[in-house]
Protein backbone atom coordinates (compact mmCIF):
# COMPACT_ATOMS: atom_id res chain seq x y z
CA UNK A 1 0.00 0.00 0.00
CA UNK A 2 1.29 3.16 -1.42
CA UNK A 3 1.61 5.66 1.78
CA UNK A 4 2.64 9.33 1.81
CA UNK A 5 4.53 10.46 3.95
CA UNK A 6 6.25 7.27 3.92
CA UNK A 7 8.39 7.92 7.02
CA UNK A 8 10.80 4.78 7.62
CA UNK A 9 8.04 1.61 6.49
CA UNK A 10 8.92 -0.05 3.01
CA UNK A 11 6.22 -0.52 0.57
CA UNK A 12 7.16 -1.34 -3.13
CA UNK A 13 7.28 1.91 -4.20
CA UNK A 14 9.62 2.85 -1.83
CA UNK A 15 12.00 -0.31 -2.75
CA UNK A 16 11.63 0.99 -6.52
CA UNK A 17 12.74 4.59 -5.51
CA UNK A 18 16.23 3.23 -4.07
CA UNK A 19 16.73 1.17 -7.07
CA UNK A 20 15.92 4.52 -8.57
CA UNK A 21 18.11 6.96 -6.70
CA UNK A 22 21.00 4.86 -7.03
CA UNK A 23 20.66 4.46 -10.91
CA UNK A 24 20.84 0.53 -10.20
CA UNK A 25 20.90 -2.22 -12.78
CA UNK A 26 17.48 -2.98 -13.89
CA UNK A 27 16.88 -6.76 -12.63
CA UNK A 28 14.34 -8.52 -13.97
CA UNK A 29 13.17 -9.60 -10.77
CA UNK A 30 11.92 -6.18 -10.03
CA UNK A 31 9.19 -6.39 -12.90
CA UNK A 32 6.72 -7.73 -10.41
CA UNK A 33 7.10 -4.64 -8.33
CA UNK A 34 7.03 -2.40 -11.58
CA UNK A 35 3.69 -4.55 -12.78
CA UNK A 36 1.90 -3.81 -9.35
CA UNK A 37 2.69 -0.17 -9.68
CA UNK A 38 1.35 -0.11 -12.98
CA UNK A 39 -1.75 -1.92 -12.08
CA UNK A 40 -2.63 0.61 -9.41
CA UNK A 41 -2.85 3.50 -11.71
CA UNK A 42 -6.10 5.18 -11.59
CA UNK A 43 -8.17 5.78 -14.86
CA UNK A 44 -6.69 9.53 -15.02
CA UNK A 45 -3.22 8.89 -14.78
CA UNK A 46 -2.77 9.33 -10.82
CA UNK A 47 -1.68 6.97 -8.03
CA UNK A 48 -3.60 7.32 -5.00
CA UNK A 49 -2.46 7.47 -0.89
CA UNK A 50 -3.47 4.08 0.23
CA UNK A 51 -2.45 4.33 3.64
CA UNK A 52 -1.68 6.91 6.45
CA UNK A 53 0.97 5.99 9.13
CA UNK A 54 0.83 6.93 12.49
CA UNK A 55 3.08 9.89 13.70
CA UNK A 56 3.33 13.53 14.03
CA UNK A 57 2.19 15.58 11.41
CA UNK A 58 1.22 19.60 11.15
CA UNK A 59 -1.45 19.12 8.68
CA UNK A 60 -2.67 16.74 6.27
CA UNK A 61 -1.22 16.81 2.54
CA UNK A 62 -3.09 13.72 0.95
CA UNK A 63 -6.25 12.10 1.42
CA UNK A 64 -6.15 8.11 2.38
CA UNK A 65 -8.24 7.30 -1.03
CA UNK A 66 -7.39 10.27 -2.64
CA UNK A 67 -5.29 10.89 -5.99
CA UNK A 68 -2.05 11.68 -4.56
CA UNK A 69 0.27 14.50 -6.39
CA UNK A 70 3.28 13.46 -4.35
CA UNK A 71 3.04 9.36 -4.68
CA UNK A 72 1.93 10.18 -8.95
CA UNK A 73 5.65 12.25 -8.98
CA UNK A 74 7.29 9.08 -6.89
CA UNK A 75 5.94 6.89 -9.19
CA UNK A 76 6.80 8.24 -12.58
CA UNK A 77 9.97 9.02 -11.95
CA UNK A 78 10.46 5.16 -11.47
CA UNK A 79 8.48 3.97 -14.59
CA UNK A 80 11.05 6.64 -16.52
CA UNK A 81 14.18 5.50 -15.23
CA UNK A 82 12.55 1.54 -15.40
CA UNK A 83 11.64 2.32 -18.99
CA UNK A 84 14.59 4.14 -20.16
């Protein structure tokens, strides 16, 4: 589940940004992560927040359920450098 702000938990997306970051060879075994991230793209071209962690925040900057600008921007940056 696709969380923002992801604080220290792993979800797949977060694994696929440190592949990302670090320009890492693209292993084949990551193409069940990339298909998953794929297959949660809503009809508009967004990714939604899936899950809220607990913790201290200020204010609220995504919805649970809710197209999510920052977790669309994670997520597209990693389909660019997967499909480059």
């Amino acid at each position: 589940m696709f969380s923002f702000p992801p604080y220290w938990f792993y979800d797949v997306l977060t694994v696929l940004q440190y592949f990302y970051y670090y320009n890492h060879y693209k292993d084949n075994r990551l193409q069940k992560a990339i298909d998953l991230v794929k297959k949660k793209q809503n009809k508009d071209g967004t990714w939604n927040v899936q899950k809220k962690h607990l913790g201290k925040t200020y204010f609220d900057m995504e919805i649970v359920g809710k197209p999510s600008k920052w977790n669309t921007l994670r997520v597209l940056r990693v389909l660019k450098w997967w499909d480059s």
